[in-house]
PDB file of N, CA and C in Angstrom:
ATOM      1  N   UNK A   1      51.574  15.165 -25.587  1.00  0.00           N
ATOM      2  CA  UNK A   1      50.760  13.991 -25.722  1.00  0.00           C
ATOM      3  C   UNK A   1      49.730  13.892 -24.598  1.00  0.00           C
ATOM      4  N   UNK A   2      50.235  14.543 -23.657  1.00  0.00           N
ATOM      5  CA  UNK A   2      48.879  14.111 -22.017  1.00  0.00           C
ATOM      6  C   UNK A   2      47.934  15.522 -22.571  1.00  0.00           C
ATOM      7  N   UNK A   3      48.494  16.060 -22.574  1.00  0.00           N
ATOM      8  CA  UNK A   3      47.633  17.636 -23.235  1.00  0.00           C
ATOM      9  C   UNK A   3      46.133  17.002 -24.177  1.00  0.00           C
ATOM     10  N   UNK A   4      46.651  16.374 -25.366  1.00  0.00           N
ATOM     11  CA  UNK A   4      45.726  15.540 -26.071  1.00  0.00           C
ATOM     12  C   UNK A   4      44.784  14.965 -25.605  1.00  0.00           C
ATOM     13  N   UNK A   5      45.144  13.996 -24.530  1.00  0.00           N
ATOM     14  CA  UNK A   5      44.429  12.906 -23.973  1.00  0.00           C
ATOM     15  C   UNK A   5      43.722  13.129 -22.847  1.00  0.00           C
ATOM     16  N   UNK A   6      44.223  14.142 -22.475  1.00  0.00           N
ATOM     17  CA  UNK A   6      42.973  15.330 -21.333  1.00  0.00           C
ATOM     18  C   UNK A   6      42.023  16.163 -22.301  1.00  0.00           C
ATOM     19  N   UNK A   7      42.711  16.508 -23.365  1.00  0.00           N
ATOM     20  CA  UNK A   7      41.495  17.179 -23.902  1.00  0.00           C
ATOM     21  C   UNK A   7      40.776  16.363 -24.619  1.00  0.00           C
ATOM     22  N   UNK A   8      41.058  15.141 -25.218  1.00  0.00           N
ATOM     23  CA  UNK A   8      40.194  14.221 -25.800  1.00  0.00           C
ATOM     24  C   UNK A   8      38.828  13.633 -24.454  1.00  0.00           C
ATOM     25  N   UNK A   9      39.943  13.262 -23.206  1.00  0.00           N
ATOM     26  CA  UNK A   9      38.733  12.724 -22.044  1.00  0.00           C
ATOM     27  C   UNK A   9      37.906  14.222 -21.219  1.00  0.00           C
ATOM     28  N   UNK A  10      38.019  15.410 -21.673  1.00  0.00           N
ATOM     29  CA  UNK A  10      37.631  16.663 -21.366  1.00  0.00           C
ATOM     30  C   UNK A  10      36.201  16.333 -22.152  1.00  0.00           C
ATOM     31  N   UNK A  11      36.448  16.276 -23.542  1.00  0.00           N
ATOM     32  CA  UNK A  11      35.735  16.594 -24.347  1.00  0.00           C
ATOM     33  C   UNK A  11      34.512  15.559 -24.232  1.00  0.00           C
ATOM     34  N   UNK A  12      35.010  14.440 -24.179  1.00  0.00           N
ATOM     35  CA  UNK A  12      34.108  13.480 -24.359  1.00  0.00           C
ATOM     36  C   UNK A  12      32.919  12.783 -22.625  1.00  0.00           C
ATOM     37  N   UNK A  13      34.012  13.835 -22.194  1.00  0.00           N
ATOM     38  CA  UNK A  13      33.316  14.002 -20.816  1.00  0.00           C
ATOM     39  C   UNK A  13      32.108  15.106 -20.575  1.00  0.00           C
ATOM     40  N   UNK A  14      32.155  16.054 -21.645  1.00  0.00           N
ATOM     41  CA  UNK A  14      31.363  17.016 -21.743  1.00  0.00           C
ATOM     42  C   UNK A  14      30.082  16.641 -22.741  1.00  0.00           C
ATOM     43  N   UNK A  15      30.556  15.897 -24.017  1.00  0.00           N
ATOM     44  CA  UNK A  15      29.577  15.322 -24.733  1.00  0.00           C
ATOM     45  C   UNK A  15      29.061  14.652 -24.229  1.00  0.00           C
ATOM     46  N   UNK A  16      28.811  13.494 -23.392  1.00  0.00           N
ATOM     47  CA  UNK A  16      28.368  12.673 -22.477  1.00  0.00           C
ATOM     48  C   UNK A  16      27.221  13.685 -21.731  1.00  0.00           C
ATOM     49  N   UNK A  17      27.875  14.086 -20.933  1.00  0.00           N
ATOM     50  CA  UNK A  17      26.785  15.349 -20.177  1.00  0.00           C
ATOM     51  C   UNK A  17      25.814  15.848 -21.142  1.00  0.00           C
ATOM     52  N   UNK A  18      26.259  16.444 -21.799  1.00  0.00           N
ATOM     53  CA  UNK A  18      25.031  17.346 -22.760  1.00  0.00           C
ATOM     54  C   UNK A  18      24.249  15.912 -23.329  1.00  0.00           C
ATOM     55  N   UNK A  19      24.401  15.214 -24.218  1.00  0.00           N
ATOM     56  CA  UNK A  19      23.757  13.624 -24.418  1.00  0.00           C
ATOM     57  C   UNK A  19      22.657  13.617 -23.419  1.00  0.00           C
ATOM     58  N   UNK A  20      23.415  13.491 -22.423  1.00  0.00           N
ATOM     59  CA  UNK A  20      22.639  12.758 -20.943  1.00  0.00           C
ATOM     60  C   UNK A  20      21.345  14.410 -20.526  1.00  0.00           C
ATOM     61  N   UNK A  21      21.801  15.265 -20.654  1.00  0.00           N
ATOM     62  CA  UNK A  21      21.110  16.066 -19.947  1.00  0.00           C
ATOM     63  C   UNK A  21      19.452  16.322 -21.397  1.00  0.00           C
ATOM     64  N   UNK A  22      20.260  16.457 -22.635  1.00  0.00           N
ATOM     65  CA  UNK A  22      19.448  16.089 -23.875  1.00  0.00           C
ATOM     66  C   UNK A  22      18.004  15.278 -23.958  1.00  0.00           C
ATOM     67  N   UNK A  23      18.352  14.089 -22.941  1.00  0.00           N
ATOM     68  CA  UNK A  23      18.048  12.473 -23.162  1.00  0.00           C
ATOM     69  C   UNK A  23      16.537  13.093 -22.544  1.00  0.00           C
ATOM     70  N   UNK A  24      16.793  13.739 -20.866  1.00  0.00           N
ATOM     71  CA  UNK A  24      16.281  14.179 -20.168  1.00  0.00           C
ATOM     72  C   UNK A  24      15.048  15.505 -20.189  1.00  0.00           C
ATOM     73  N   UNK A  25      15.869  15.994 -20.900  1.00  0.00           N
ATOM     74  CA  UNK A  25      14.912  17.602 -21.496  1.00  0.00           C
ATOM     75  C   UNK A  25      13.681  17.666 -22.107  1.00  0.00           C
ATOM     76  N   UNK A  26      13.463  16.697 -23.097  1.00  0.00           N
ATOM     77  CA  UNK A  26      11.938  16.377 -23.383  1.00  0.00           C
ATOM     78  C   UNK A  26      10.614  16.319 -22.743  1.00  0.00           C
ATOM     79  N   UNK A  27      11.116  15.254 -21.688  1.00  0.00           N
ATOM     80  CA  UNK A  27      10.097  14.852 -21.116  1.00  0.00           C
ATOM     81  C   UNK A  27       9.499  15.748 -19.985  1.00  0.00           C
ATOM     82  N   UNK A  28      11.041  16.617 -19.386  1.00  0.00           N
ATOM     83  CA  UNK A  28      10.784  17.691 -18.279  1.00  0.00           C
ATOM     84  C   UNK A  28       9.899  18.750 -19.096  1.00  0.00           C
ATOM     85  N   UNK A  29      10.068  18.967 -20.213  1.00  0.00           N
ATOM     86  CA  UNK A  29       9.544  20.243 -21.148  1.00  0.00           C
ATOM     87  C   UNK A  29       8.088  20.094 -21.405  1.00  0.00           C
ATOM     88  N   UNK A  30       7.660  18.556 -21.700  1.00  0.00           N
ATOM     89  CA  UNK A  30       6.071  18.450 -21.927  1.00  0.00           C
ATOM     90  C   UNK A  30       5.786  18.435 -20.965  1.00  0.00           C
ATOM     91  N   UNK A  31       5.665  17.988 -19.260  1.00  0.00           N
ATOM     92  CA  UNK A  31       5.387  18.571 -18.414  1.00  0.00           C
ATOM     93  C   UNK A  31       4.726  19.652 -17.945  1.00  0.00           C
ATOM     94  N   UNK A  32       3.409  19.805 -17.516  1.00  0.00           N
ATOM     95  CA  UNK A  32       2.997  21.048 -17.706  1.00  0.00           C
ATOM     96  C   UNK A  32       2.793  21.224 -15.934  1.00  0.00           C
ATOM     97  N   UNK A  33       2.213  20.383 -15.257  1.00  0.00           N
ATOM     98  CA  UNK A  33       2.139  19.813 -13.833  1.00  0.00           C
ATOM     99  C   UNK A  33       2.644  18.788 -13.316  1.00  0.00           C
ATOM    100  N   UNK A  34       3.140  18.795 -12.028  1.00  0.00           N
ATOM    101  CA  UNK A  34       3.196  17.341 -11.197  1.00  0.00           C
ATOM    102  C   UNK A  34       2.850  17.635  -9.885  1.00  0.00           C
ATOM    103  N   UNK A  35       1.827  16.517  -9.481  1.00  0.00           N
ATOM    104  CA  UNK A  35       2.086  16.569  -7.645  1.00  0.00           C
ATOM    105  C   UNK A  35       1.536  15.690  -7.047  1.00  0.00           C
ATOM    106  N   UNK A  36       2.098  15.324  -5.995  1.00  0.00           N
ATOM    107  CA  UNK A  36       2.195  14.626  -5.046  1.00  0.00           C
ATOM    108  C   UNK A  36       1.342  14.722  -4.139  1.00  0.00           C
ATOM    109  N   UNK A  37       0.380  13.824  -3.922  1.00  0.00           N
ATOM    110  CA  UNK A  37      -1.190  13.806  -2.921  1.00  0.00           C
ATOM    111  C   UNK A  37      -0.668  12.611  -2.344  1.00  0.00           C
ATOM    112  N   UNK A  38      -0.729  12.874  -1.163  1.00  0.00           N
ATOM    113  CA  UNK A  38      -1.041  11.836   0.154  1.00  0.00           C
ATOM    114  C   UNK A  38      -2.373  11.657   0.293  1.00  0.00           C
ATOM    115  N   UNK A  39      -2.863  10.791   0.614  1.00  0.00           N
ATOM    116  CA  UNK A  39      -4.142  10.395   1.307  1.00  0.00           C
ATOM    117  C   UNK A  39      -4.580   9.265   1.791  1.00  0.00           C
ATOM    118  N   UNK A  40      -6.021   9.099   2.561  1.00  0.00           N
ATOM    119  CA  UNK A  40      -6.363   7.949   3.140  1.00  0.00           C
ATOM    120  C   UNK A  40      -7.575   6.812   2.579  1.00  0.00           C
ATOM    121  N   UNK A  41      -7.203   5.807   2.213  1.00  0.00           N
ATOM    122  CA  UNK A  41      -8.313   5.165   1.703  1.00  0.00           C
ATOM    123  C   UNK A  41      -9.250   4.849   2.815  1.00  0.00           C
ATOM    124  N   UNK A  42     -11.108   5.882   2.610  1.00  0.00           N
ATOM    125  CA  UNK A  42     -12.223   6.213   3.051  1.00  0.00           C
ATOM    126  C   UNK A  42     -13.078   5.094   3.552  1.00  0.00           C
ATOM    127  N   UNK A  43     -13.491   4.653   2.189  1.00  0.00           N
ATOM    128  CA  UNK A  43     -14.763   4.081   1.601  1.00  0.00           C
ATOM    129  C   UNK A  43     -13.820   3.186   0.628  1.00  0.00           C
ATOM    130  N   UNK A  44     -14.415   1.522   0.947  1.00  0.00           N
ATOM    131  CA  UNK A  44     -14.008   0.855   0.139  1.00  0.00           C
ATOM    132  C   UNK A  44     -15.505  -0.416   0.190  1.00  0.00           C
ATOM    133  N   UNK A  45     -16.413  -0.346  -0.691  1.00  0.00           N
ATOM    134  CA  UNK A  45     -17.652  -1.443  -0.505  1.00  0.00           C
ATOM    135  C   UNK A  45     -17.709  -1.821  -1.950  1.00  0.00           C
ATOM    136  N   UNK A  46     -18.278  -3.083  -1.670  1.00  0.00           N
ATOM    137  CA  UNK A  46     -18.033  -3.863  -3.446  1.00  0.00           C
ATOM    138  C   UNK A  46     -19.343  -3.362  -3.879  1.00  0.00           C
ATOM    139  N   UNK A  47     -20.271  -2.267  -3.476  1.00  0.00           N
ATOM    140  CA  UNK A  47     -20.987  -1.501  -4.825  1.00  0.00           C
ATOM    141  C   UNK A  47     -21.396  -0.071  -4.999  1.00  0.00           C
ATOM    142  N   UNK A  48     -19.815   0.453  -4.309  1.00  0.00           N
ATOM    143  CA  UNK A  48     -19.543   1.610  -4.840  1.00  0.00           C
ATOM    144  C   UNK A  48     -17.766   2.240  -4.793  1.00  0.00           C
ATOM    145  N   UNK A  49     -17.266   3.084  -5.261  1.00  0.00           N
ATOM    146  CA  UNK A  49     -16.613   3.403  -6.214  1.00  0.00           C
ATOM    147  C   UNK A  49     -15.164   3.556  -4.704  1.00  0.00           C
ATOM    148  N   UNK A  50     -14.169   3.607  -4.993  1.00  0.00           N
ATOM    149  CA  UNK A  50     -12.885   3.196  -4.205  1.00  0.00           C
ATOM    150  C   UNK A  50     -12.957   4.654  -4.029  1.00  0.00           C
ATOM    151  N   UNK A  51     -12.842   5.272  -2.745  1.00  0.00           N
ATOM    152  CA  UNK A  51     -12.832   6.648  -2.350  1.00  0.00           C
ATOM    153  C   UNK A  51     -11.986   6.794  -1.437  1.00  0.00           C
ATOM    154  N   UNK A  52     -10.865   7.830  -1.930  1.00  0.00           N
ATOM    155  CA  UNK A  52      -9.370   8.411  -1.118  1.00  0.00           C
ATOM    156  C   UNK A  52      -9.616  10.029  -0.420  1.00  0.00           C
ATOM    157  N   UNK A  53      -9.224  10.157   0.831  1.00  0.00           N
ATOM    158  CA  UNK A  53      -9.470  11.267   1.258  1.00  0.00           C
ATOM    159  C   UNK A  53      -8.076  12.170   1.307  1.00  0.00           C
ATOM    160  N   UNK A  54      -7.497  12.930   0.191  1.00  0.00           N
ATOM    161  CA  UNK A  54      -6.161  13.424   0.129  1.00  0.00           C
ATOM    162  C   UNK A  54      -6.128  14.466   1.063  1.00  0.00           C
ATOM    163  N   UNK A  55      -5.054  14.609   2.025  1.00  0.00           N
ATOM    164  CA  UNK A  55      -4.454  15.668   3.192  1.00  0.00           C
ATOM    165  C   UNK A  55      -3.708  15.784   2.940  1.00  0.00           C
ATOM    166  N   UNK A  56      -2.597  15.700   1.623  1.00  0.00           N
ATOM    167  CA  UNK A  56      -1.588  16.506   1.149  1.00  0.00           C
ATOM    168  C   UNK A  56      -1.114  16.235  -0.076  1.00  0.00           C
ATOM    169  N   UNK A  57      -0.812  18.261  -0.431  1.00  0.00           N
ATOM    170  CA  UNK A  57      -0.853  18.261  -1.628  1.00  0.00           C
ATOM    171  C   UNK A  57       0.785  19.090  -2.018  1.00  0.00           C
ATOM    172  N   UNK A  58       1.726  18.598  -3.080  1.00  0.00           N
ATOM    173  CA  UNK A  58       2.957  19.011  -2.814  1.00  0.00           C
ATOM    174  C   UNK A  58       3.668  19.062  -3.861  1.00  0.00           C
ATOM    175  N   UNK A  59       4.529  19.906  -4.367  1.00  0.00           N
ATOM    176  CA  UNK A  59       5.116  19.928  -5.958  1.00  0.00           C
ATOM    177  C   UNK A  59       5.716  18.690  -6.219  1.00  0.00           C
ATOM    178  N   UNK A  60       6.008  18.155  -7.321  1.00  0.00           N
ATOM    179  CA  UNK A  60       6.545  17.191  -7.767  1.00  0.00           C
ATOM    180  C   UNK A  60       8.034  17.811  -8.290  1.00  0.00           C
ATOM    181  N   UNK A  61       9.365  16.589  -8.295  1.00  0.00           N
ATOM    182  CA  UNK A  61      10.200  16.774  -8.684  1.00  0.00           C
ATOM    183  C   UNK A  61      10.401  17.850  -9.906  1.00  0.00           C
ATOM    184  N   UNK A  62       9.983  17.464 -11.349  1.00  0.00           N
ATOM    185  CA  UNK A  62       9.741  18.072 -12.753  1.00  0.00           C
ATOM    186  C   UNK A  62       8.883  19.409 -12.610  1.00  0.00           C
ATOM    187  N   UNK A  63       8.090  19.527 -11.994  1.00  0.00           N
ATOM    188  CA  UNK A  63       7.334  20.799 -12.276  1.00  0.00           C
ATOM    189  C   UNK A  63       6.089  21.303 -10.978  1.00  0.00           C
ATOM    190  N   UNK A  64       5.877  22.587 -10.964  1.00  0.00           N
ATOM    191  CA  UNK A  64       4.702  22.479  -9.870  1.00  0.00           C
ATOM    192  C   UNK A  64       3.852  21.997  -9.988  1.00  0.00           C
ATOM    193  N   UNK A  65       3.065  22.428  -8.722  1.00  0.00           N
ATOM    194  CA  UNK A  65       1.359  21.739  -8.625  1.00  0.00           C
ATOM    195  C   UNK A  65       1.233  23.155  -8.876  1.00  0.00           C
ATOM    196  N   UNK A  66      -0.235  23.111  -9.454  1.00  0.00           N
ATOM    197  CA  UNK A  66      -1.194  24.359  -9.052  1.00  0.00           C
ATOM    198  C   UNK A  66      -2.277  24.141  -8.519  1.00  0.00           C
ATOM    199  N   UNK A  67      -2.229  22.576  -8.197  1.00  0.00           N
ATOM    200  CA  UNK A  67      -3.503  21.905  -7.482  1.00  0.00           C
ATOM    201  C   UNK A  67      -4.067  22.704  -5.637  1.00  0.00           C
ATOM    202  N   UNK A  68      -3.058  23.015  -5.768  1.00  0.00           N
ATOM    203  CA  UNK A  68      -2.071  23.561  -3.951  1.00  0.00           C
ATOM    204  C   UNK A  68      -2.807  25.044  -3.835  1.00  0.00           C
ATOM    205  N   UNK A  69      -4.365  25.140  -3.223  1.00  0.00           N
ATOM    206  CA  UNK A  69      -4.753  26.036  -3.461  1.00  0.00           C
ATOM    207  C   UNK A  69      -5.082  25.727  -1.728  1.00  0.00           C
ATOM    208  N   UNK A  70      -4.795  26.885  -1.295  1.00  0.00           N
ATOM    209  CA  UNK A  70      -5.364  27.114   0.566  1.00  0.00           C
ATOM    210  C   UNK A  70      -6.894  27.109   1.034  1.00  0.00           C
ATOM    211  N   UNK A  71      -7.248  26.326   1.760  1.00  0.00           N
ATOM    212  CA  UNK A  71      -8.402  25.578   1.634  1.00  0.00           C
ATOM    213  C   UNK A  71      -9.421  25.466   0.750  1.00  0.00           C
ATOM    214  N   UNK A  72      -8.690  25.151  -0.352  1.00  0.00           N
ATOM    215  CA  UNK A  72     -10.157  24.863  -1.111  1.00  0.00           C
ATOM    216  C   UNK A  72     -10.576  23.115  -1.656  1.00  0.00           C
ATOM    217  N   UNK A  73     -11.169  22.633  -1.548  1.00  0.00           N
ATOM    218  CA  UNK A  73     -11.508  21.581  -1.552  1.00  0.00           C
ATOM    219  C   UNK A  73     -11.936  21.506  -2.949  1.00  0.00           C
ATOM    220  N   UNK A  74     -11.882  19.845  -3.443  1.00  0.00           N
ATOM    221  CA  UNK A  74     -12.020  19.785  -4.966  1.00  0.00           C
ATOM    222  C   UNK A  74     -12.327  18.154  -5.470  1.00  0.00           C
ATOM    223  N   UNK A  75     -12.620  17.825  -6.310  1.00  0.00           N
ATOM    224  CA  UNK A  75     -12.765  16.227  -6.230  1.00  0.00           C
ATOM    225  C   UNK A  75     -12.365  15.954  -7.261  1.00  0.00           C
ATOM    226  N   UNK A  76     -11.537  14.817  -7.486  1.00  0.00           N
ATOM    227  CA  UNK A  76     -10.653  14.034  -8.560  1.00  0.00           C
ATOM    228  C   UNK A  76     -11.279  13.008  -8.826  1.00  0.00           C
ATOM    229  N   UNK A  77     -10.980  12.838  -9.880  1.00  0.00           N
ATOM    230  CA  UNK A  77     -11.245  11.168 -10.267  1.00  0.00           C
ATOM    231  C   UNK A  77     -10.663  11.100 -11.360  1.00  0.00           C
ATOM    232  N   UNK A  78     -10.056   9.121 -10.843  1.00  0.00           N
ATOM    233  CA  UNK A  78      -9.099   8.212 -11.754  1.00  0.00           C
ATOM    234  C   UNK A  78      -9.425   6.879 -11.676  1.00  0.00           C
ATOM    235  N   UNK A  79      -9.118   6.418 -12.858  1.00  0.00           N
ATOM    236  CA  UNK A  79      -8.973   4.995 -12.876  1.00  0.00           C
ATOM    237  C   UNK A  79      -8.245   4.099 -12.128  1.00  0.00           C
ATOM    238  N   UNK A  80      -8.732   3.391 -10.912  1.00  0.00           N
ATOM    239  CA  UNK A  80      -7.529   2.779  -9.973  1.00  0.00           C
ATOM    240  C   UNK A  80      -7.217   2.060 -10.435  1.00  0.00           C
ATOM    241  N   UNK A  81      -5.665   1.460 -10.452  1.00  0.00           N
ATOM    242  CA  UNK A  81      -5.292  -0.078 -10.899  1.00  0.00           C
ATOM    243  C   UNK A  81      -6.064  -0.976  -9.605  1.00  0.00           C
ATOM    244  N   UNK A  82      -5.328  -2.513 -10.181  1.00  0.00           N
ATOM    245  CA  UNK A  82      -6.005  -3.553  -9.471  1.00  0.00           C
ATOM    246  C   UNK A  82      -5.130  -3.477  -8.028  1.00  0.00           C
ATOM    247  N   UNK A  83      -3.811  -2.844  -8.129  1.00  0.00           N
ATOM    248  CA  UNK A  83      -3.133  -2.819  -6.663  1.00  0.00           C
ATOM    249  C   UNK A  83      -3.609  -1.653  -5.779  1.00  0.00           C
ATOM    250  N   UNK A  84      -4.225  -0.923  -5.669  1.00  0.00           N
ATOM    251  CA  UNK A  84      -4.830  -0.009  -4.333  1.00  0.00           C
ATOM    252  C   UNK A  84      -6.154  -0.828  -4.582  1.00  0.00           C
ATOM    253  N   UNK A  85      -6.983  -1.236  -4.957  1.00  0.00           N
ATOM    254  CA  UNK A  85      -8.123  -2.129  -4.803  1.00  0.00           C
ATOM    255  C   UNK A  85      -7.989  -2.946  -3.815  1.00  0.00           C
ATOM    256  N   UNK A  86      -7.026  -3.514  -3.785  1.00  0.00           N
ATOM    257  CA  UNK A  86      -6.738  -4.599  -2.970  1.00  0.00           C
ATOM    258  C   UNK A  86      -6.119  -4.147  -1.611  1.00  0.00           C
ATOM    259  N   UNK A  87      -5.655  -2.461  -0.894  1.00  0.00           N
ATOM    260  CA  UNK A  87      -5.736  -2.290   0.251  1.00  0.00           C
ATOM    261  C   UNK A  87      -6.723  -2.009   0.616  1.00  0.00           C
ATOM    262  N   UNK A  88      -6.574  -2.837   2.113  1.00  0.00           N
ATOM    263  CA  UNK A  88      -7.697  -2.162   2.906  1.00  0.00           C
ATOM    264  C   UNK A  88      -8.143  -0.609   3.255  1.00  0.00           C
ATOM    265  N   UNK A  89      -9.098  -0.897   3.611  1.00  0.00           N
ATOM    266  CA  UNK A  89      -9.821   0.887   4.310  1.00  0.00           C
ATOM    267  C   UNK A  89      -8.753   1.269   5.549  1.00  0.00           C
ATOM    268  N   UNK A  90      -8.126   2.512   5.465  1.00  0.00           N
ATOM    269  CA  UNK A  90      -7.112   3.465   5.995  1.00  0.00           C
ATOM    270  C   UNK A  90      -6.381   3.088   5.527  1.00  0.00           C
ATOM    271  N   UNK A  91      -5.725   2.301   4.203  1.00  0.00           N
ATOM    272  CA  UNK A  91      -4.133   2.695   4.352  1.00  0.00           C
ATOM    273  C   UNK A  91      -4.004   3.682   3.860  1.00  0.00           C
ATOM    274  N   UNK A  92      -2.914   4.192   3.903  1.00  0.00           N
ATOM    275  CA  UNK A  92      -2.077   5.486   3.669  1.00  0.00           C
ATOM    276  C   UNK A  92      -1.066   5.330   2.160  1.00  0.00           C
ATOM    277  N   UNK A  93      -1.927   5.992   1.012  1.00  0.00           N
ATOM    278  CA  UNK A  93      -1.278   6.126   0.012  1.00  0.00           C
ATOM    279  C   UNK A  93      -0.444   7.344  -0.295  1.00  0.00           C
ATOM    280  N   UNK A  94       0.145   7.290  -1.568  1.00  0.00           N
ATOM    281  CA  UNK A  94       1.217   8.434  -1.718  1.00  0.00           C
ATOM    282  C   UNK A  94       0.881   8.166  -4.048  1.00  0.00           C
ATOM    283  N   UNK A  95       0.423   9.443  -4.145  1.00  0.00           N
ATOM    284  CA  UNK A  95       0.098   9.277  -5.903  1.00  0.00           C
ATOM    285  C   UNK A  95       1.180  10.579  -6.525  1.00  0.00           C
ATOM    286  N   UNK A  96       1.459  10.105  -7.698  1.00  0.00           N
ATOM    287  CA  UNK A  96       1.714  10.924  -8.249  1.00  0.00           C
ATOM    288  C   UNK A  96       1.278  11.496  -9.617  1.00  0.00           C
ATOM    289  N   UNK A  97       0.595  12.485  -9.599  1.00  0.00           N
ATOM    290  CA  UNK A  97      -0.080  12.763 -10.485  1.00  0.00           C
ATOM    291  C   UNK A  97       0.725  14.062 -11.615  1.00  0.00           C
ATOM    292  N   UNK A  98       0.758  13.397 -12.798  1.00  0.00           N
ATOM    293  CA  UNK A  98       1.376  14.401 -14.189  1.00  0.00           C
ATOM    294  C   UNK A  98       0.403  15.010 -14.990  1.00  0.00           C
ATOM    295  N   UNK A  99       0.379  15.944 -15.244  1.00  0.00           N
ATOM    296  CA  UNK A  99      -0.059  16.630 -16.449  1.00  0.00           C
ATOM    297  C   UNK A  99       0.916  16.967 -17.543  1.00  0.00           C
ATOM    298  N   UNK A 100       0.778  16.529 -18.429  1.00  0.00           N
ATOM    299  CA  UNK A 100       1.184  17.091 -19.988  1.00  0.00           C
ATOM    300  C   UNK A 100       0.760  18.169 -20.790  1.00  0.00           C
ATOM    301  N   UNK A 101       1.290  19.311 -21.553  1.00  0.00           N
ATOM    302  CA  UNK A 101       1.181  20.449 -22.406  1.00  0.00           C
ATOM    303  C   UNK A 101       0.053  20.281 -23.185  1.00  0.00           C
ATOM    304  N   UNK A 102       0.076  18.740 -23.982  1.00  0.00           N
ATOM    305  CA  UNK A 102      -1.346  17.891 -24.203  1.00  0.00           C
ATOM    306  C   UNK A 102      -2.209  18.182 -24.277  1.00  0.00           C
ATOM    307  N   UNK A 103      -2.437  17.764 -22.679  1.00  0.00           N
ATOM    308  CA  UNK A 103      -3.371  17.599 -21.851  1.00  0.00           C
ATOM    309  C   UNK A 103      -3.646  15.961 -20.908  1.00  0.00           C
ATOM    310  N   UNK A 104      -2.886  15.045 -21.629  1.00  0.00           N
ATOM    311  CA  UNK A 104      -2.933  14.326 -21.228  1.00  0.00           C
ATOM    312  C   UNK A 104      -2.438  14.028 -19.870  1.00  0.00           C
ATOM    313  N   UNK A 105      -2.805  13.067 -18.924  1.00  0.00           N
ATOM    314  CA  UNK A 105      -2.787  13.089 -17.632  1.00  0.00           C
ATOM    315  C   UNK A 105      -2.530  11.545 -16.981  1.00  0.00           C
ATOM    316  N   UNK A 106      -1.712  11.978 -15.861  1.00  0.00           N
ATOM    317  CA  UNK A 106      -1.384  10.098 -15.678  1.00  0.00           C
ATOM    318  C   UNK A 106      -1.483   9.778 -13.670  1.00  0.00           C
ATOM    319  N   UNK A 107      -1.562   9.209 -13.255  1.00  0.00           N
ATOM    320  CA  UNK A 107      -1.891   8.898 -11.720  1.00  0.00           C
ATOM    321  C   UNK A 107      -0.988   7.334 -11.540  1.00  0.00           C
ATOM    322  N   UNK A 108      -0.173   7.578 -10.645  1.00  0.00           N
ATOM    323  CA  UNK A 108       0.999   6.561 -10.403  1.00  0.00           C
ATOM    324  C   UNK A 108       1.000   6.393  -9.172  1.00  0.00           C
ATOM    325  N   UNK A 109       0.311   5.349  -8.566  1.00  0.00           N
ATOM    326  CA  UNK A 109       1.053   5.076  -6.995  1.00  0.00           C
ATOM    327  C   UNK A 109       2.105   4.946  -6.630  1.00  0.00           C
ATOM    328  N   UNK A 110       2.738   6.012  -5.965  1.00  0.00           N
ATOM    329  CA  UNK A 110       4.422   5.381  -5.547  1.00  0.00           C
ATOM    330  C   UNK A 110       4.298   4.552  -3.878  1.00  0.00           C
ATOM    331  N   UNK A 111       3.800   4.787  -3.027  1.00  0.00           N
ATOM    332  CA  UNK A 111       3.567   3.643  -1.909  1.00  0.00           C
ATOM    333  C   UNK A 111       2.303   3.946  -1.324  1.00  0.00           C
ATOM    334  N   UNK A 112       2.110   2.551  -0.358  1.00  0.00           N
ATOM    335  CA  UNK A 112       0.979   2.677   0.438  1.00  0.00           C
ATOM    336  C   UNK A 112       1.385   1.470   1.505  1.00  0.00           C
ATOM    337  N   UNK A 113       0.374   2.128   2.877  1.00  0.00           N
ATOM    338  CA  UNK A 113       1.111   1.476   3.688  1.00  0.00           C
ATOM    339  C   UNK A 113      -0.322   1.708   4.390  1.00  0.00           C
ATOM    340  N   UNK A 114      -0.518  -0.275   4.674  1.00  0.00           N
ATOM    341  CA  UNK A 114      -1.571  -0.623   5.471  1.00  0.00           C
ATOM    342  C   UNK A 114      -1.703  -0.310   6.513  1.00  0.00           C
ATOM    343  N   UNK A 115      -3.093   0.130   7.523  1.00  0.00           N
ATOM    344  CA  UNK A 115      -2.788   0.065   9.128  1.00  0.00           C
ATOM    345  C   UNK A 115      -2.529  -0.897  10.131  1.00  0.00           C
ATOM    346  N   UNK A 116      -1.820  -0.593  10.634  1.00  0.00           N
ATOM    347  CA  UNK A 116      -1.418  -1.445  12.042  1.00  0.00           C
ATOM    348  C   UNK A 116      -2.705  -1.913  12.647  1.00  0.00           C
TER     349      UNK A 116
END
């Protein structure tokens, strides 16, 4: 009878996992890029365009960068939300930027931190 009931909580301990790892696999798979840019907000004047100066560039959890090229310089552009608008000039942001198989593409602030 315990034989049973280990292999019943075996089993259903394993289905769980695969489920869970399942749930997960999609989204890692369309993934085509991710990475992680640090930088400094430049230029911020109410009649011209919110300008970040990125000094680092770094794989993301899900997948590499190929952005990560040894000195070569390059220029991005995204749609800022209304929350980095509203820091001041130098703070110190942190983005995370996805690419999809797509093509589609997404830019996520994960923090920023005003100057002292």
């Amino acid at each position: 009878m315990k034989s049973q009931k280990a292999l019943r909580l075996t089993l259903l301990t394993t289905c769980t996992a695969l489920a869970a790892s399942l749930v997960a696999a999609p989204s890692m798979a369309e993934l085509n890029q991710e990475c992680l840019f640090t930088g400094e907000i430049v230029q911020k004047q109410a009649d011209t365009p919110l300008q970040i100066r990125f000094t680092g560039i770094d794989d993301g959890e899900n997948a590499r960068c190929r952005a990560k090229r040894r000195g070569a310089r390059s220029k991005v552009q995204f749609k800022a939300d209304g929350e980095i608008q509203s820091l001041p000039e130098g703070s110190e942001v942190l983005y995370r930027y996805q690419e999809l198989k797509d093509g589609d593409t997404t830019w996520e602030l994960l923090s920023a931190k005003t100057p002292v």
